[in-house]
C-alpha atoms as a PDB file:
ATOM      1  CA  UNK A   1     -74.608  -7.681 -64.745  1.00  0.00           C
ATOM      2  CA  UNK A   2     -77.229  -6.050 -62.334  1.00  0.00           C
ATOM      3  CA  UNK A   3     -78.976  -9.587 -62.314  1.00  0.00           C
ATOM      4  CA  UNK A   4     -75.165 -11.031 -60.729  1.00  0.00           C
ATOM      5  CA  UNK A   5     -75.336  -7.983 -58.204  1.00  0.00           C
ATOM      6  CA  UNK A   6     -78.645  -8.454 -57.455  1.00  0.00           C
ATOM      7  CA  UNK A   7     -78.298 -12.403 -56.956  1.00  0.00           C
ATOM      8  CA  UNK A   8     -74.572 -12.006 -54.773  1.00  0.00           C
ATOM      9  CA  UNK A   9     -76.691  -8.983 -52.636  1.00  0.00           C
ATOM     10  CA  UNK A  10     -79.883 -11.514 -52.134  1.00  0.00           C
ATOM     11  CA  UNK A  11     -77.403 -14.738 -50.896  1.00  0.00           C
ATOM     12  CA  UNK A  12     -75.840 -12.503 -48.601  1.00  0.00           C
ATOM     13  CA  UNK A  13     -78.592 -11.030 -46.628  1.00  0.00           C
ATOM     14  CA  UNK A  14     -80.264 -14.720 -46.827  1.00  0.00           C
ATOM     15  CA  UNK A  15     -76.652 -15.799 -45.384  1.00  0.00           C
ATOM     16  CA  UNK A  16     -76.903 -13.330 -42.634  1.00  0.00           C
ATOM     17  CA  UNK A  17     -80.948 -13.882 -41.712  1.00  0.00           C
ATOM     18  CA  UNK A  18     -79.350 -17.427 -41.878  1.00  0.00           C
ATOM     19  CA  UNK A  19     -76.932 -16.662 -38.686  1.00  0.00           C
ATOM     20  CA  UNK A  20     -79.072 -14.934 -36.988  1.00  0.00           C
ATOM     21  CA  UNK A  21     -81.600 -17.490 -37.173  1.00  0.00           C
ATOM     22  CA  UNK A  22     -79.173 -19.874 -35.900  1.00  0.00           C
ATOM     23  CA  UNK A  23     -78.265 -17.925 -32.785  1.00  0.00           C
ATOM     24  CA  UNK A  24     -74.603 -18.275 -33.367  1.00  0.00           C
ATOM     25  CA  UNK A  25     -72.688 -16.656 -30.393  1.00  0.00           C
ATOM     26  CA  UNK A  26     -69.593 -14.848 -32.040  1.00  0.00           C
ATOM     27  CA  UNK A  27     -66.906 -13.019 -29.976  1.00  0.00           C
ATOM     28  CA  UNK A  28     -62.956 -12.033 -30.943  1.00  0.00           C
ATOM     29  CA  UNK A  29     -59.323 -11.308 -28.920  1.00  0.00           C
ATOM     30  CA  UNK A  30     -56.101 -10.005 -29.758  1.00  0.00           C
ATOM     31  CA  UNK A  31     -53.846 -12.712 -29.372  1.00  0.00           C
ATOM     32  CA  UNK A  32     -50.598 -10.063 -29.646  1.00  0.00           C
ATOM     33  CA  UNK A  33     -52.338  -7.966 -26.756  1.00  0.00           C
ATOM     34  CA  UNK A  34     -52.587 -10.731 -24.512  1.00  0.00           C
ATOM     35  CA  UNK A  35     -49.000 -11.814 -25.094  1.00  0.00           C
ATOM     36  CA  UNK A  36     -47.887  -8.513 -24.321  1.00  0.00           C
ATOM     37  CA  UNK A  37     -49.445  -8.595 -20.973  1.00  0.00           C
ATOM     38  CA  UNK A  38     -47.787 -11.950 -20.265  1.00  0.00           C
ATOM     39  CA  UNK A  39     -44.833 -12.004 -17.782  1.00  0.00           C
ATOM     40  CA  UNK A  40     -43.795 -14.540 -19.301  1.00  0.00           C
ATOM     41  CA  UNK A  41     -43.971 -13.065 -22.525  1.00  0.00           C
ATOM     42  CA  UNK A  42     -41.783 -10.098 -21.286  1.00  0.00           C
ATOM     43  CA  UNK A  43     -38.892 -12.495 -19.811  1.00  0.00           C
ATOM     44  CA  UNK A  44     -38.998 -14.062 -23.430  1.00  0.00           C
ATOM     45  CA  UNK A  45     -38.609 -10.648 -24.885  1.00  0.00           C
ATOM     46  CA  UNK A  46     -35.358  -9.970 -22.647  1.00  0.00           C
ATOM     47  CA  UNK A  47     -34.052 -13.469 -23.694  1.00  0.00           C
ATOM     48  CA  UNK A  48     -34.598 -12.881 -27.209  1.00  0.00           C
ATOM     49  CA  UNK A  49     -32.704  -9.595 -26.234  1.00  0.00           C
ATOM     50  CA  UNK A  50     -29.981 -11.097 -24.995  1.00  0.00           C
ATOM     51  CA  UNK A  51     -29.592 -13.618 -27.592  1.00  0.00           C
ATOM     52  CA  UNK A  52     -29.575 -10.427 -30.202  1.00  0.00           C
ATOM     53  CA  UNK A  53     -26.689  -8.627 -28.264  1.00  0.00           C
ATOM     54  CA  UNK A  54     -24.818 -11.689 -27.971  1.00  0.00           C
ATOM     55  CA  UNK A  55     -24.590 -11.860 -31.670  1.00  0.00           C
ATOM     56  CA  UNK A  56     -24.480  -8.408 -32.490  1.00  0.00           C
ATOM     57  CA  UNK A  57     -21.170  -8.390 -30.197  1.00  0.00           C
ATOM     58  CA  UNK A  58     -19.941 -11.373 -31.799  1.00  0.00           C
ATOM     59  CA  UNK A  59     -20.292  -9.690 -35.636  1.00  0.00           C
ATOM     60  CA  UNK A  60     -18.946  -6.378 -34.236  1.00  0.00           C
ATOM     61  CA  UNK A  61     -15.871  -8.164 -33.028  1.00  0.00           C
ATOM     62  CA  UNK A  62     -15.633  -9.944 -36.865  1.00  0.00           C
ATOM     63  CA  UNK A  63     -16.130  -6.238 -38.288  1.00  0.00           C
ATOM     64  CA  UNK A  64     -13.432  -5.017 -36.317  1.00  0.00           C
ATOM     65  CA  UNK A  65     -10.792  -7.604 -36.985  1.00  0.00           C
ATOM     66  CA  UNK A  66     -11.725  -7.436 -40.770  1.00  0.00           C
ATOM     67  CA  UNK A  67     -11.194  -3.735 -41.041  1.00  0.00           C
ATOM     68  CA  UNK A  68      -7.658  -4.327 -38.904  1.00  0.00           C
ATOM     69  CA  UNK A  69      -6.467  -6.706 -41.621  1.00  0.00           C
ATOM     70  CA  UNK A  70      -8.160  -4.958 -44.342  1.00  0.00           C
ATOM     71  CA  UNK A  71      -6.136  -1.488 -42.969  1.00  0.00           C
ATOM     72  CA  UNK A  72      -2.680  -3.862 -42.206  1.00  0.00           C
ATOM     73  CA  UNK A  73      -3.019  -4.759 -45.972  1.00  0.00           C
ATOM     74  CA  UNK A  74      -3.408  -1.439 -47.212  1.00  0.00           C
ATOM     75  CA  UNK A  75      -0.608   0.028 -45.521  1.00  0.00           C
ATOM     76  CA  UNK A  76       1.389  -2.933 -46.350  1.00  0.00           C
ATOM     77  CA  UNK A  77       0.700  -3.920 -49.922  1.00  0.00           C
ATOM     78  CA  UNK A  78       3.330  -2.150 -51.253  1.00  0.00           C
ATOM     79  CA  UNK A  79       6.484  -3.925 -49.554  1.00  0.00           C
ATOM     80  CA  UNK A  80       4.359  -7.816 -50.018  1.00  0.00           C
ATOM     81  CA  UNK A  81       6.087 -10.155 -52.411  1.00  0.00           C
ATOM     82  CA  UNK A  82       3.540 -11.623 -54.766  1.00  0.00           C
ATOM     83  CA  UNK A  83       2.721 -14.586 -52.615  1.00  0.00           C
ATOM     84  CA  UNK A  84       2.212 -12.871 -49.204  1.00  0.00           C
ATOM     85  CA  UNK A  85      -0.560 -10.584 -51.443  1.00  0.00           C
ATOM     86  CA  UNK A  86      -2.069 -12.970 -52.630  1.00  0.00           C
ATOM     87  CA  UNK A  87      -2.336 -15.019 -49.659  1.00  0.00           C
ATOM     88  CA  UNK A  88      -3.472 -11.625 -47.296  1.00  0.00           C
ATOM     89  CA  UNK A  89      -6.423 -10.916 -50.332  1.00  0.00           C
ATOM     90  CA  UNK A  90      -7.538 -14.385 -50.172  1.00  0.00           C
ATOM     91  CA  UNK A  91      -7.296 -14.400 -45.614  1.00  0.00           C
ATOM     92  CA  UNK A  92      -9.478 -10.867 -46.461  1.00  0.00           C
ATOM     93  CA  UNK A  93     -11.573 -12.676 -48.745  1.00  0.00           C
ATOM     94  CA  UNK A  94     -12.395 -15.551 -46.654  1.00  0.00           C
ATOM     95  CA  UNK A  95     -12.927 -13.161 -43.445  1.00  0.00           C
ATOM     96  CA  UNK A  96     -15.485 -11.153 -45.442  1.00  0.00           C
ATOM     97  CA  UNK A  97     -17.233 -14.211 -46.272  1.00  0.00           C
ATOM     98  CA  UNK A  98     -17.128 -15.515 -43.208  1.00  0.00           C
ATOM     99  CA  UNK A  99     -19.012 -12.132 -41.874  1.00  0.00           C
ATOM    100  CA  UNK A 100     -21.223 -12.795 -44.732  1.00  0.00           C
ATOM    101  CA  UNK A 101     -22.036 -16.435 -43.743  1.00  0.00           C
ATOM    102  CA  UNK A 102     -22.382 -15.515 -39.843  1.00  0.00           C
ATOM    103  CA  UNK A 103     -25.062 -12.718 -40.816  1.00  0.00           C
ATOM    104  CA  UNK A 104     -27.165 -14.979 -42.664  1.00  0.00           C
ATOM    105  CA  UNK A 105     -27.126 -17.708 -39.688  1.00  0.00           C
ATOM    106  CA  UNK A 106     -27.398 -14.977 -37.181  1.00  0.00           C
ATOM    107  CA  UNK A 107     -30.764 -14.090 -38.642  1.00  0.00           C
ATOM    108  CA  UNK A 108     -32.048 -17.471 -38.353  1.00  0.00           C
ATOM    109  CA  UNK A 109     -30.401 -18.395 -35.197  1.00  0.00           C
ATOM    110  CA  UNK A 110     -32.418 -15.125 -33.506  1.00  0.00           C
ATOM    111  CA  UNK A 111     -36.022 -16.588 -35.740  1.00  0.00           C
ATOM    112  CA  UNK A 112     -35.156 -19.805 -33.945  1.00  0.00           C
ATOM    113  CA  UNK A 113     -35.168 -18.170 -30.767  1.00  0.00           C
ATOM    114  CA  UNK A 114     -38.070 -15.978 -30.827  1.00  0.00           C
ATOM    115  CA  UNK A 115     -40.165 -18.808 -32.243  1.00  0.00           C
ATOM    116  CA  UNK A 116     -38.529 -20.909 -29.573  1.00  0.00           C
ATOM    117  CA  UNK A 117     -39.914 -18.873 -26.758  1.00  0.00           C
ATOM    118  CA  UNK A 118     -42.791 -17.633 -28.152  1.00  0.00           C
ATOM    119  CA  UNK A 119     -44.854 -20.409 -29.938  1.00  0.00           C
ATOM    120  CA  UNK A 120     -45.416 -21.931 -26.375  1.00  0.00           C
ATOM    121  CA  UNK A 121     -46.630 -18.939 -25.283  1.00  0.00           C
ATOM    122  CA  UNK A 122     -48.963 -18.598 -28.094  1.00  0.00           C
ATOM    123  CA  UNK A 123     -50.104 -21.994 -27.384  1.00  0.00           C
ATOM    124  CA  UNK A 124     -51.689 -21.041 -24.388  1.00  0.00           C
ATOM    125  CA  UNK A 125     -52.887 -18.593 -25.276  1.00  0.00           C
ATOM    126  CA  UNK A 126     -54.888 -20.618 -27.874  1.00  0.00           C
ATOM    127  CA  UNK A 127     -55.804 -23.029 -25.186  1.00  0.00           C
ATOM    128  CA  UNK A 128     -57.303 -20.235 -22.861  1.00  0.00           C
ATOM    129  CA  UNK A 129     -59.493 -18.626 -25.984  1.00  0.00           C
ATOM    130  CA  UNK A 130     -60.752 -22.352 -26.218  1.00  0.00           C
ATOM    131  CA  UNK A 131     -61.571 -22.602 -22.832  1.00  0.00           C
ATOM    132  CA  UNK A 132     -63.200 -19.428 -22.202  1.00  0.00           C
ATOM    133  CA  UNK A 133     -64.905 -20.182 -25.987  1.00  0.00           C
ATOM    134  CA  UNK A 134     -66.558 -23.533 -24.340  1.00  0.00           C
ATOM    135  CA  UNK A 135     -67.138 -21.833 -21.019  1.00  0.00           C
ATOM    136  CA  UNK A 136     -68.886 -18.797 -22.078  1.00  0.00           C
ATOM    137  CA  UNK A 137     -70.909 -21.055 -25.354  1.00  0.00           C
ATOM    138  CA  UNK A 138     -68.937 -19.004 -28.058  1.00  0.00           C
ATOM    139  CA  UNK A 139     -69.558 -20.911 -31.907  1.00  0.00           C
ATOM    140  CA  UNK A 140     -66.863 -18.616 -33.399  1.00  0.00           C
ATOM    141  CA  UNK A 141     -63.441 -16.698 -31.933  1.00  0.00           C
ATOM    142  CA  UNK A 142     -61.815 -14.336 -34.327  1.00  0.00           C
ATOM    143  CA  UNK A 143     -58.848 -12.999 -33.971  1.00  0.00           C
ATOM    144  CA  UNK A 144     -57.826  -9.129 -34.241  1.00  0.00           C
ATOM    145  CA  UNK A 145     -55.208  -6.875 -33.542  1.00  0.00           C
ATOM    146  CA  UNK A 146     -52.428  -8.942 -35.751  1.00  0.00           C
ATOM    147  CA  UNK A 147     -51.505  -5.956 -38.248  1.00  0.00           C
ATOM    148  CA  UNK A 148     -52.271  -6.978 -41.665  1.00  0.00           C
ATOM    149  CA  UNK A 149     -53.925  -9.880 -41.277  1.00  0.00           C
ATOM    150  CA  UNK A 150     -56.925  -9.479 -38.420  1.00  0.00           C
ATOM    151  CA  UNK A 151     -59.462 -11.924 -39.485  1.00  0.00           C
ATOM    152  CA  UNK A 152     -61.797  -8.991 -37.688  1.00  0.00           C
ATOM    153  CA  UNK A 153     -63.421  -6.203 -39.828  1.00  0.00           C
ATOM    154  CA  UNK A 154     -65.736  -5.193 -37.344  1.00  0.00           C
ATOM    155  CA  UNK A 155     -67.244  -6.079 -33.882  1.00  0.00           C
ATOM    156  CA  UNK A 156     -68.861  -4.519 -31.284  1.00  0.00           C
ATOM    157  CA  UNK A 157     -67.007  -3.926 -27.938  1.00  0.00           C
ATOM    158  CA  UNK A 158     -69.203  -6.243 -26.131  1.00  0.00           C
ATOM    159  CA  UNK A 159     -68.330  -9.107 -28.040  1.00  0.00           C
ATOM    160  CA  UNK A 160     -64.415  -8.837 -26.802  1.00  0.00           C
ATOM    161  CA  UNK A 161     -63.430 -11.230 -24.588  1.00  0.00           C
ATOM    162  CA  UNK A 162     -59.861 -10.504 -24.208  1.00  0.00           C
ATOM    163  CA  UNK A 163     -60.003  -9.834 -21.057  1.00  0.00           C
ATOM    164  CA  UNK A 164     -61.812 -12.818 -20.358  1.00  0.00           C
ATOM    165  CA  UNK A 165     -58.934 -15.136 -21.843  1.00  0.00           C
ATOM    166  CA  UNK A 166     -56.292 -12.360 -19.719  1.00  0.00           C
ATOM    167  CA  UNK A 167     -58.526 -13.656 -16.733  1.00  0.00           C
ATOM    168  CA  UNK A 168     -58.183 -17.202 -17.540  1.00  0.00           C
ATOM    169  CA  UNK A 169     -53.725 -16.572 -17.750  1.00  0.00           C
ATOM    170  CA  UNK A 170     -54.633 -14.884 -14.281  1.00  0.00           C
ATOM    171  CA  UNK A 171     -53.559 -11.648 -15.470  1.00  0.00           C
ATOM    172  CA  UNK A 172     -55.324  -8.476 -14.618  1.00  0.00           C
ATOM    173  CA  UNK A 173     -56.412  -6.046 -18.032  1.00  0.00           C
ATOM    174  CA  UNK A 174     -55.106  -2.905 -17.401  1.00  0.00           C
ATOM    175  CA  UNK A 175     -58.366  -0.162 -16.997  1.00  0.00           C
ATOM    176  CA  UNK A 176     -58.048   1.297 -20.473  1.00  0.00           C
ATOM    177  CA  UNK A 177     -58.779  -1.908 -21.929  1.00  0.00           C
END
């Protein structure tokens, strides 16, 4: 067992004389940050917004007729022949399943539209951190700041460059970056 330790401890400090030998220049940015400074990013947001409103309005207003026919049917039941029960239960039935159905494609219809809007965004993004990458001779970009999966465990400040790739979108860091 201490001869596996010692062996896994011995490839990884040759694996790190390795890099250093090779002169690899490594530097990182935070994708999410740089979208956030975006103005285009921000007119997305209010679309996205917009889109969520429009639906939330849309499921209030099935809500609100459901509980009208649900309360109708209440007050009613008593005086309904057999048939007209039946048939209100099943128009109650259907209306709940209706909300039930609109819910489900609500949720993808606002997935659609944030990735919609956003994965172009993202895409340049991606195409600035390669440019600055081949301007400024980086061998390796990581990416940090996405919470719960940054591909970053540690980095000096020095080796950020996203304020470079902000420069390159033409967008100005703000000072406490």
């Amino acid at each position: 067992m201490k001869s596996r330790i010692l062996l896994l401890a011995t490839i990884a400090v040759m694996s790190i004389i390795s890099v250093k030998a090779q002169g690899l220049k490594v530097g990182y940015a935070d994708a999410n940050y740089i979208l956030a400074l975006m103005p285009e990013a921000q007119q997305a947001q209010a679309d996205i917004a917009s889109h969520e409103s429009m639906i939330r309005t849309n499921l209030e207003a099935k809500y609100k007729d459901y509980q009208t026919k649900l309360a109708s049917y209440q007050e009613n039941v008593a005086s309904f022949s057999e048939l007209d029960r039946t048939d209100k239960e099943r128009e109650l039935v259907a209306i709940q399943e209706s909300i039930q159905k609109y819910e489900g494609e609500a949720q993808n219809s606002v997935t659609k539209k944030q990735n919609d809007l956003l994965q172009p965004l993202f895409q340049k993004i991606g195409k600035a951190i390669e440019s600055v990458a081949i301007e400024n001779n980086y061998d390796f970009i990581f990416s940090a700041g996405a919470q719960g999966v940054d591909i970053l465990l540690y980095a000096k400040k020095d080796k950020n460059m996203t304020n470079l790739v902000l420069a390159k979108l033409g967008i100005d860091p703000p000072a406490d970056q």
